[in-house]
Protein backbone atom coordinates (compact mmCIF):
# COMPACT_ATOMS: atom_id res chain seq x y z
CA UNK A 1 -24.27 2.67 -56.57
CA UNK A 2 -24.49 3.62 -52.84
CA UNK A 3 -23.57 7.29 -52.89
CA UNK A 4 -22.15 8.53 -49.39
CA UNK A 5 -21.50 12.27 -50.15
CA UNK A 6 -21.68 15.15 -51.44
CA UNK A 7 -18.86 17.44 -51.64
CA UNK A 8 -19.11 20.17 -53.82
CA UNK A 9 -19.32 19.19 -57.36
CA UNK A 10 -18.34 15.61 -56.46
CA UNK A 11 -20.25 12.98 -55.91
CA UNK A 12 -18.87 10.29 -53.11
CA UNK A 13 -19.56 6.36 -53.86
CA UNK A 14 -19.23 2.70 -53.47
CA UNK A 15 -19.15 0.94 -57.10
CA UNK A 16 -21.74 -2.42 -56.61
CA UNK A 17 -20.30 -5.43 -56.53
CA UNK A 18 -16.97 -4.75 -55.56
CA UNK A 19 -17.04 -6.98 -52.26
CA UNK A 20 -13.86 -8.94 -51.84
CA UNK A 21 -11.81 -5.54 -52.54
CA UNK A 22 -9.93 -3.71 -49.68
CA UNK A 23 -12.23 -0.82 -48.44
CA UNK A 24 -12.16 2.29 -50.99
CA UNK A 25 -14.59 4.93 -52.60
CA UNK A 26 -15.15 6.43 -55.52
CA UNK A 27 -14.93 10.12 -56.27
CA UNK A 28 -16.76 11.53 -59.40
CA UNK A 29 -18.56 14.94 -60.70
CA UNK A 30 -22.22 15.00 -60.52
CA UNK A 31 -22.84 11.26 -61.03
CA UNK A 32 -21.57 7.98 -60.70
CA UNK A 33 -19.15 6.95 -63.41
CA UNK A 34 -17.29 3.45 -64.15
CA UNK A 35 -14.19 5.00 -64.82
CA UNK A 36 -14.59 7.39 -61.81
CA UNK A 37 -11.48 8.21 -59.72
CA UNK A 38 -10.73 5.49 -56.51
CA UNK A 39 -9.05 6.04 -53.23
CA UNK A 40 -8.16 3.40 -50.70
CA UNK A 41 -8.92 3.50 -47.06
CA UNK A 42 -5.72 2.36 -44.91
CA UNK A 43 -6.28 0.63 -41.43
CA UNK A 44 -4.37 3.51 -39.50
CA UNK A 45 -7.20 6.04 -40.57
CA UNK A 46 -6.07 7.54 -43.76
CA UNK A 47 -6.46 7.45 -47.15
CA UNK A 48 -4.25 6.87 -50.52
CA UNK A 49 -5.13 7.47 -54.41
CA UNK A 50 -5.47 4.63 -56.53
CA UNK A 51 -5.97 6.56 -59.36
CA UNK A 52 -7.47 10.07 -60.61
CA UNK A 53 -9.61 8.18 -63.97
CA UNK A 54 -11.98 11.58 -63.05
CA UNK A 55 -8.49 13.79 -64.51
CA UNK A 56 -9.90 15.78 -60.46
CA UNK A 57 -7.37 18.67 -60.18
CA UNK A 58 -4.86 18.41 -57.34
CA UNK A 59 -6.74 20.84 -55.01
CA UNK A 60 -9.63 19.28 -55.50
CA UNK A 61 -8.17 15.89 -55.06
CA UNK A 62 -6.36 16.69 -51.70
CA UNK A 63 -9.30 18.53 -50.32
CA UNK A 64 -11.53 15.44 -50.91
CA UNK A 65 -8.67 13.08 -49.94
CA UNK A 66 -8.98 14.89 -46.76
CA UNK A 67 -12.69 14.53 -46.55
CA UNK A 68 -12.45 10.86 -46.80
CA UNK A 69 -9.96 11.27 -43.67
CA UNK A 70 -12.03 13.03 -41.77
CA UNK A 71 -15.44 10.82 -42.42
CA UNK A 72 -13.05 7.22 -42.31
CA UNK A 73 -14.79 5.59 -39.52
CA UNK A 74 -18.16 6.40 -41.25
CA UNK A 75 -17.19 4.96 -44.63
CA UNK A 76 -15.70 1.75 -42.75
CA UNK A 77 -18.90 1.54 -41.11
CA UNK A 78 -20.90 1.76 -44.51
CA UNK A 79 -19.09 -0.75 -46.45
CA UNK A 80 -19.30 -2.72 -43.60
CA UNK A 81 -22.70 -2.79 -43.85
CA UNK A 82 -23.04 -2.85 -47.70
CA UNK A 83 -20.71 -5.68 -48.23
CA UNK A 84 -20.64 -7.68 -45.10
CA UNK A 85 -16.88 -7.80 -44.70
CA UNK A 86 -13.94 -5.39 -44.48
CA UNK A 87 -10.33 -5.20 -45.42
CA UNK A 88 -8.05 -2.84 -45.51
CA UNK A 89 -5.34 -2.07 -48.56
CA UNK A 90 -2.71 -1.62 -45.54
């Protein structure tokens, strides 16, 4: 599992093998987890939640939604070069 960040307890991943999917990361505590929470990346910058599988309370969640915001072009840039291709959800 590529892990991109940390922030705070949270850990900040791409799942392996999940090329062919629109561009999105993973959000769980301390380690990667299968059933870990997932939030799209949209084309115009921002982000939306798939869904919260990590049960992340709504601070938490919009604080790291906002994270993934901010660090958009650099997540593009690593799934670009992890899976080869890039699409967006919208």
């Amino acid at each position: 599992m590529p892990k991109l960040f940390r922030f705070g307890s949270y850990i900040i991943f791409f799942w392996a093998g999940e090329n062919g999917e629109p561009v999105h990361v993973h959000v769980s505590v301390k380690r990667p987890e299968k059933d870990s929470t997932k939030i799209w990346l949209t084309r115009a910058g921002g982000c939306l939640l798939a869904n919260n599988r990590s049960n992340i309370p709504a601070r938490d969640l919009r604080d790291l939604q906002e994270f993934v915001t901010y660090n958009h072009q650099e997540i593009c840039k690593r799934w670009l070069d992890t899976f080869g291709e890039i699409s967006f959800y919208r």
